[in-house]
Protein backbone atom coordinates (compact mmCIF):
# COMPACT_ATOMS: atom_id res chain seq x y z
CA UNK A 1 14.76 -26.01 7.50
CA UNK A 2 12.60 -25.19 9.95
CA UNK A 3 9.74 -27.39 11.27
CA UNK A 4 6.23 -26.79 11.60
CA UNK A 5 6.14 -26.11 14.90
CA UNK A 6 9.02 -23.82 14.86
CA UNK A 7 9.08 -21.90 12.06
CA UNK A 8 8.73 -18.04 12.28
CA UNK A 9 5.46 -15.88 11.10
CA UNK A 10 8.45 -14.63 8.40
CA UNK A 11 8.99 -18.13 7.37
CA UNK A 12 5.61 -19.07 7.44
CA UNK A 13 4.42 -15.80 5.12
CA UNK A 14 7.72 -17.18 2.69
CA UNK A 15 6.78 -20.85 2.02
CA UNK A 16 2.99 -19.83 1.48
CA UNK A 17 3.10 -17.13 -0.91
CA UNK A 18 6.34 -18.56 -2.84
CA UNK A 19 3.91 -21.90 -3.21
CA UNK A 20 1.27 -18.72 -4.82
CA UNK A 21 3.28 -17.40 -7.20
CA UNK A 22 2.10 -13.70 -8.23
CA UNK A 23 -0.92 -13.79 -6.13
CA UNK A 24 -1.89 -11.14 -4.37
CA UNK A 25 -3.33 -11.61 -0.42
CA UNK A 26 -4.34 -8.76 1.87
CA UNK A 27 -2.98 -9.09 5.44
CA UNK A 28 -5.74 -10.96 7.06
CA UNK A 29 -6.11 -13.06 4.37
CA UNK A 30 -2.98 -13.68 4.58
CA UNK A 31 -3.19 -14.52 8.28
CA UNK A 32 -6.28 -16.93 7.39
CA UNK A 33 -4.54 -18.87 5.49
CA UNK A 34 -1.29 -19.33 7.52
CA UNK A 35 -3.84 -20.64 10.01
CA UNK A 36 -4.72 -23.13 7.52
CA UNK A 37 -1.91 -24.15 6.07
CA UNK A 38 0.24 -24.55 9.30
CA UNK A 39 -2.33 -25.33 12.25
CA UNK A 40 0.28 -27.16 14.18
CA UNK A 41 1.89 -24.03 14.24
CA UNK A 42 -0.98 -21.21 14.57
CA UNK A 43 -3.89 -23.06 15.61
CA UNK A 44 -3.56 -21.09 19.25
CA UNK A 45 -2.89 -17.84 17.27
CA UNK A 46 -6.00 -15.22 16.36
CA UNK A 47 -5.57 -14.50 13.14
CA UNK A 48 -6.23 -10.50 13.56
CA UNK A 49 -2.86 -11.19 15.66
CA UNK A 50 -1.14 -13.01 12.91
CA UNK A 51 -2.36 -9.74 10.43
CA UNK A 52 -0.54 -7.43 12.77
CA UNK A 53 2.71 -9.39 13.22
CA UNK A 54 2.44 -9.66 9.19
CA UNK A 55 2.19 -5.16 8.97
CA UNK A 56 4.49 -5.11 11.81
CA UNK A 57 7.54 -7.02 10.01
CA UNK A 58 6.54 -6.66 6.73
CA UNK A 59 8.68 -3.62 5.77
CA UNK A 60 12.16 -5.62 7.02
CA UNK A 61 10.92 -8.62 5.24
CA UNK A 62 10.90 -6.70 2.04
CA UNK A 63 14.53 -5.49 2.40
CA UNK A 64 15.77 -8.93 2.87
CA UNK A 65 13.73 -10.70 0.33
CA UNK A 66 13.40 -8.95 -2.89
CA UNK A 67 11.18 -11.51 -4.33
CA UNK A 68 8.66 -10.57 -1.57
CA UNK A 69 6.38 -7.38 -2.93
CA UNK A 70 3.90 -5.77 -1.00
CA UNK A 71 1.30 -2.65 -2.62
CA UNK A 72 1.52 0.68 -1.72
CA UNK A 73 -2.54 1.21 -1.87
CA UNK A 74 -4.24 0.26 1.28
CA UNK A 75 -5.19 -2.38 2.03
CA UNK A 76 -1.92 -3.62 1.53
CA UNK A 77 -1.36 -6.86 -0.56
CA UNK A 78 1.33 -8.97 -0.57
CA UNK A 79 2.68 -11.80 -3.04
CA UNK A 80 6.15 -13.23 -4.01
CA UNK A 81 7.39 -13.09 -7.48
CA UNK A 82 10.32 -15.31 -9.00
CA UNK A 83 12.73 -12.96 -10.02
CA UNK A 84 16.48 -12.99 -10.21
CA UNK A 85 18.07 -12.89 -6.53
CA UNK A 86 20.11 -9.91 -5.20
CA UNK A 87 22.71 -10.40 -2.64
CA UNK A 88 22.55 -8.63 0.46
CA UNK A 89 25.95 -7.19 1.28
CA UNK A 90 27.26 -6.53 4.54
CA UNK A 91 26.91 -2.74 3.48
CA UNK A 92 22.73 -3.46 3.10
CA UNK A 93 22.90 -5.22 6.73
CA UNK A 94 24.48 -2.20 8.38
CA UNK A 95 22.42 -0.16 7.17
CA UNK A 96 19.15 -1.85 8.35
CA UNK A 97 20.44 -2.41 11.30
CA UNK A 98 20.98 1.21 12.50
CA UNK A 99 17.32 2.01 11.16
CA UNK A 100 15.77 -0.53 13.31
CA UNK A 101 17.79 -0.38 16.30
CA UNK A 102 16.04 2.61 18.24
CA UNK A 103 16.03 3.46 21.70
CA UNK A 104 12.89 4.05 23.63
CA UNK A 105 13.63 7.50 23.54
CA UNK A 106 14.02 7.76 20.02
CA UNK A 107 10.49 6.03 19.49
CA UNK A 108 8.30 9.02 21.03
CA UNK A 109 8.50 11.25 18.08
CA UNK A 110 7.76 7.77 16.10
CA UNK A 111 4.39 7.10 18.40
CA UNK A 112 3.81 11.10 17.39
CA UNK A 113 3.73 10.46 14.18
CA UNK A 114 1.73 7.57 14.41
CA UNK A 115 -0.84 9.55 16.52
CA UNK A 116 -1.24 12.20 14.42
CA UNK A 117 -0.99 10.13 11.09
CA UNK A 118 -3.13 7.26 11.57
CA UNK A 119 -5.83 9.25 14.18
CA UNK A 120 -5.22 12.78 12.86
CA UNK A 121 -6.88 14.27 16.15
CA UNK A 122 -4.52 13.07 18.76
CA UNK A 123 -2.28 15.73 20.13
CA UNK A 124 1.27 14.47 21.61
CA UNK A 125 3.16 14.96 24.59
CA UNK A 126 6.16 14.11 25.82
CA UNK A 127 6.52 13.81 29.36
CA UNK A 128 9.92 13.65 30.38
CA UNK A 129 10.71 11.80 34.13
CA UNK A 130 13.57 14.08 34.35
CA UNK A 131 11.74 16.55 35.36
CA UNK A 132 9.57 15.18 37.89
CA UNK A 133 10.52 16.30 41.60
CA UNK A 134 11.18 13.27 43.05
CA UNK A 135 9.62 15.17 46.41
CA UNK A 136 8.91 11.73 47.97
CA UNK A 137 12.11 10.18 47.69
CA UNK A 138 13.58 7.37 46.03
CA UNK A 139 11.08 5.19 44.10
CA UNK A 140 8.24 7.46 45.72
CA UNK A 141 7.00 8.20 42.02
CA UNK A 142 8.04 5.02 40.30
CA UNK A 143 5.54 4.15 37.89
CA UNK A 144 3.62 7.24 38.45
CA UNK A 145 3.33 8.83 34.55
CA UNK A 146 3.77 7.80 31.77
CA UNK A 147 6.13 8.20 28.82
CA UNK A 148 3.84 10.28 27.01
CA UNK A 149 0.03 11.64 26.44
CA UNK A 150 -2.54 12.97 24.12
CA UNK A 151 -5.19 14.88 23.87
CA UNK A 152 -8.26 13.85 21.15
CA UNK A 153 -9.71 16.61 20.16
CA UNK A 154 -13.43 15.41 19.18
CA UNK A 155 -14.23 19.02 17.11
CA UNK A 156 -12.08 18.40 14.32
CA UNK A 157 -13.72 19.70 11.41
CA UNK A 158 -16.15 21.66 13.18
CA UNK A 159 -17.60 25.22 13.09
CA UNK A 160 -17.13 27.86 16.14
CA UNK A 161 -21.03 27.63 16.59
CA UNK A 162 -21.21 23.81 16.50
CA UNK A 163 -18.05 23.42 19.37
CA UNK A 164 -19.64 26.74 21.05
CA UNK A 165 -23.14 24.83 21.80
CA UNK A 166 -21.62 21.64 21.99
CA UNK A 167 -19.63 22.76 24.86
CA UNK A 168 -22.90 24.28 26.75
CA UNK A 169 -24.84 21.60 25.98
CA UNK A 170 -22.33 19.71 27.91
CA UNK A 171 -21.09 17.26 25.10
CA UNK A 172 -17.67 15.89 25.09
CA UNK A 173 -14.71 17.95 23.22
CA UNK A 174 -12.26 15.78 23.97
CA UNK A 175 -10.46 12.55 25.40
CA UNK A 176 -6.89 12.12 26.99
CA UNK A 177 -4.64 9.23 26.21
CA UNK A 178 -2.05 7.80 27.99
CA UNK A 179 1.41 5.58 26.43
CA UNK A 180 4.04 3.90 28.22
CA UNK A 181 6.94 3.49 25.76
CA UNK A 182 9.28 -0.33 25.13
CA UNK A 183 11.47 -1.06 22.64
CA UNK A 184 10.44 -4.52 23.42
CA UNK A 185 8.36 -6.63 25.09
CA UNK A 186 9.56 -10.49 26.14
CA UNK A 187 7.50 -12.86 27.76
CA UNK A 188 9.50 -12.63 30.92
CA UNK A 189 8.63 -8.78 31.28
CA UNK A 190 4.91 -8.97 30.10
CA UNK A 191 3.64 -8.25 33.77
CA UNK A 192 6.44 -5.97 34.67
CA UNK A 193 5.21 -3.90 31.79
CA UNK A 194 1.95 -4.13 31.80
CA UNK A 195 0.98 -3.19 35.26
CA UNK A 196 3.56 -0.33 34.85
CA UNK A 197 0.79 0.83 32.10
CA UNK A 198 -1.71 0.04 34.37
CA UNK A 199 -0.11 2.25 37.36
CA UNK A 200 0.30 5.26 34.92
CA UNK A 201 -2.04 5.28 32.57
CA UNK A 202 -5.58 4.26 34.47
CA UNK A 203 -6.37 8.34 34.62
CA UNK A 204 -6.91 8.43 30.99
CA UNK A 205 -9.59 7.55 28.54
CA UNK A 206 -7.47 5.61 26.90
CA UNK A 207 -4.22 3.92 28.42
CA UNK A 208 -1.83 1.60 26.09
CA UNK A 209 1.42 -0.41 26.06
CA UNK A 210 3.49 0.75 23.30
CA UNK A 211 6.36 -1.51 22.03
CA UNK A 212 8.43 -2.53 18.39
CA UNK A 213 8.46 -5.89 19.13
CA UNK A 214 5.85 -8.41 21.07
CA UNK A 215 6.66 -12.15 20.81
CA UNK A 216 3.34 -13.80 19.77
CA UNK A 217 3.22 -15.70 23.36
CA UNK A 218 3.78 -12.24 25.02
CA UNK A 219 0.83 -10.76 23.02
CA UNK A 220 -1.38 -14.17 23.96
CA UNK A 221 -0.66 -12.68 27.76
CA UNK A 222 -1.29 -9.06 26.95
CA UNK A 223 -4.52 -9.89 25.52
CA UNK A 224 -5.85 -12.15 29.04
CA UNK A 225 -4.74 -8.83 31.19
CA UNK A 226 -6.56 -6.45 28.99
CA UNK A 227 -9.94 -8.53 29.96
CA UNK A 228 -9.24 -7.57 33.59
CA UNK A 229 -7.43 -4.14 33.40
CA UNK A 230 -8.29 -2.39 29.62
CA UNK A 231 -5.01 -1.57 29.50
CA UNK A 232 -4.66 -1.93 24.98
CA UNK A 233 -1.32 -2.54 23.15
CA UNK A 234 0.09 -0.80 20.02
CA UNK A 235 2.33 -2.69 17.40
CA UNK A 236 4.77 0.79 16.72
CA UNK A 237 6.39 0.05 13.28
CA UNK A 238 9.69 2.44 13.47
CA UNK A 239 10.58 2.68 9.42
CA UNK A 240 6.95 3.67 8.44
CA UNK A 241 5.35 4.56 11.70
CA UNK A 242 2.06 6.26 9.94
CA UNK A 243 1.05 3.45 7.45
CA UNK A 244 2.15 0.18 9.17
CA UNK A 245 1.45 0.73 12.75
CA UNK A 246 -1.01 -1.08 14.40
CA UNK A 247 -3.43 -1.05 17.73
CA UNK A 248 -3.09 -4.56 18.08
CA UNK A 249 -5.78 -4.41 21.20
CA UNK A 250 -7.53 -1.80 21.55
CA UNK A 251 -7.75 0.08 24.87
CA UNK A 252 -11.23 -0.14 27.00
CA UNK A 253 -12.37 3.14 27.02
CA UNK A 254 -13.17 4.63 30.70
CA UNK A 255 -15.83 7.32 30.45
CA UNK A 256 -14.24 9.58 33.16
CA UNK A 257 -10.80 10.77 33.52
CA UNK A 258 -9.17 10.73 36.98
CA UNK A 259 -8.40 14.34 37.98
CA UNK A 260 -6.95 13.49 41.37
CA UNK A 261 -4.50 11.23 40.08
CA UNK A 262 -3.95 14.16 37.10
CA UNK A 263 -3.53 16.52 40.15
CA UNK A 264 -0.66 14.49 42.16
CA UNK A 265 1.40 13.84 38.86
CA UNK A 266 1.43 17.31 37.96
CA UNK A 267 2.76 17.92 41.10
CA UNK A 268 5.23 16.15 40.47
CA UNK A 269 6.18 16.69 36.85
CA UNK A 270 6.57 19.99 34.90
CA UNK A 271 5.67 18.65 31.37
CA UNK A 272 2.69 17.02 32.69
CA UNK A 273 1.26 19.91 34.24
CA UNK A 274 1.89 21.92 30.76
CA UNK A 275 -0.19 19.68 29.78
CA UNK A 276 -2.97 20.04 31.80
CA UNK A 277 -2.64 23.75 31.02
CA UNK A 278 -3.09 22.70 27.78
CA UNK A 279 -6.54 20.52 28.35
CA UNK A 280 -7.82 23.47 30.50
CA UNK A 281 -6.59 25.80 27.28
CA UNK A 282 -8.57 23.18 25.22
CA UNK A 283 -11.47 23.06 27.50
CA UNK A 284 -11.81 27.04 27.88
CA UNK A 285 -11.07 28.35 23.52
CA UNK A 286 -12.20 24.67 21.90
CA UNK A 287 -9.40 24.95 19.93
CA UNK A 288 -5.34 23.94 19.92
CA UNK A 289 -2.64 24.07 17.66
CA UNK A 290 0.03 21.84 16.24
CA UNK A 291 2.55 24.36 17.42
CA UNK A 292 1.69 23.57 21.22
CA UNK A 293 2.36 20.31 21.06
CA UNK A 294 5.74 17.68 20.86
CA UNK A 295 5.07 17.33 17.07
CA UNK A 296 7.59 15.51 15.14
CA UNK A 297 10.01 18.59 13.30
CA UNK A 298 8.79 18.74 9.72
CA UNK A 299 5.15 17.19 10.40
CA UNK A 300 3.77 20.70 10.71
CA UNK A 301 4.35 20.78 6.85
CA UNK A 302 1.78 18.10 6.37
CA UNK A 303 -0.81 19.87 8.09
């Protein structure tokens, strides 16, 4: 059995709520009392951070632990129930294993989803580096975009009139956002990572660091370089992208977007430059479409 000091969030989540039998805690309470119960092992941990590891692995938890239940209402709750034990078969394994073993590629209709379920306003793009010119050479645009955008379209909801004066009254219609895609993000590649974010996402309102899976003493670093660069970090939950996805830091907002930088990467890149078409679309009618945009196939439905 594991220690203290080394036993997983999972583990940790386990022992408390089996020694709670048919109780029912919400994720941060949850969190609270981990922090309580095992301060040798979380006393350097915030428990928001604990809450989002909890949303972040809950869903796998569940699959593996049938006495674990967690409420479909939100907020969720979560409690553990002695019930007879089922055996997971090799069969069950394989299975979870192909749905949580995605490529990065595979996760940008995921973050779409997550964009446009969670936000509701935030229009995706995918920005593909294969078609960037590559004019300046090798590694002349590394880390210039990033692995996808947005745009936030502030109107929602409103009438022609109301978006018509807005716009002359020269109130905001919209902000951009900016996501650079891991599957994963170790300590040892925290910086690597990060400043990539930071090199290709600083023209946006909003730039994050989008990733499955952050090791608590990665996210402890992530958290000291957004104080110095705003650069925010998203917990992307693959299996249930819309409910159990979470901005674990939010981004610092920058008031103005930078246009010159905008300029030299759609330059350089023909899916970034549809997208400014798109903003200056946006910018000129006040209004966009789902249709427009890289919107997951079948999400359209929902709308």
């Amino acid at each position: 059995m594991a220690t203290q000091e080394t036993m997983t969030t999972k583990e940790a989540v386990l022992q408390f709520l089996k020694s709670k039998p048919a109780v029912e805690f919400k994720s941060r309470e949850l969190a609270n009392a981990l922090k309580e119960t095992f301060p040798a092992r979380f006393a350097d941990k915030e428990a928001v951070q604990l809450a989002a590891e909890i949303g972040a692995g809950g869903p796998l938890w569940l699959k593996k632990n049938p006495q674990l239940h967690r409420s479909e209402d939100t907020p969720r709750k979560y409690w553990f129930e002695y019930e007879e034990q089922t055996e997971t078969t090799p069969l069950d394994l394989a299975i979870e294993t192909e749905k949580t073993a995605k490529t990065e590629h595979e996760l940008y209709p995921i973050l779409a989803t997550f964009l446009l379920s969670r936000h509701r306003r935030i229009y995706p793009k995918r920005i593909d580096e294969k078609k960037s010119s590559n004019s300046h050479g090798k590694d002349g645009n590394k880390w210039l975009h990033p692995d996808m955008v947005g745009l936030e379209d502030l109107t929602t909801g409103w009438g022609y009139e109301m978006k018509s004066f807005s716009a002359k009254a020269g109130a905001q219609q919209a902000k951009l956002w900016s996501f650079e895609v891991k599957l994963e993000v170790p300590r040892s590649k925290v910086r690597e990572y990060y400043f990539q974010a930071v090199s290709n996402s600083t023209w946006a309102n909003f730039g994050y660091l989008v990733a499955v899976k952050i090791g608590a003493d990665a996210l402890s670093e992530l958290r000291l370089l957004h104080e110095l660069h705003g650069i925010g970090v998203i917990l992307l939950d693959p299996d249930n992208p819309a409910d159990n996805s979470t901005i674990a830091i939010p981004a610092h907002e920058r008031p103005d977007v930078d246009w010159g930088t905008c300029n030299r990467i759609a330059g350089e890149n023909k899916d970034f430059l549809k997208y400014v078409k798109l903003i200056a679309q946006f910018s000129d009618t006040n209004e966009t479409s789902l249709k427009e945009w890289d919107v997951p196939k079948g999400f359209a439905a929902e709308e």
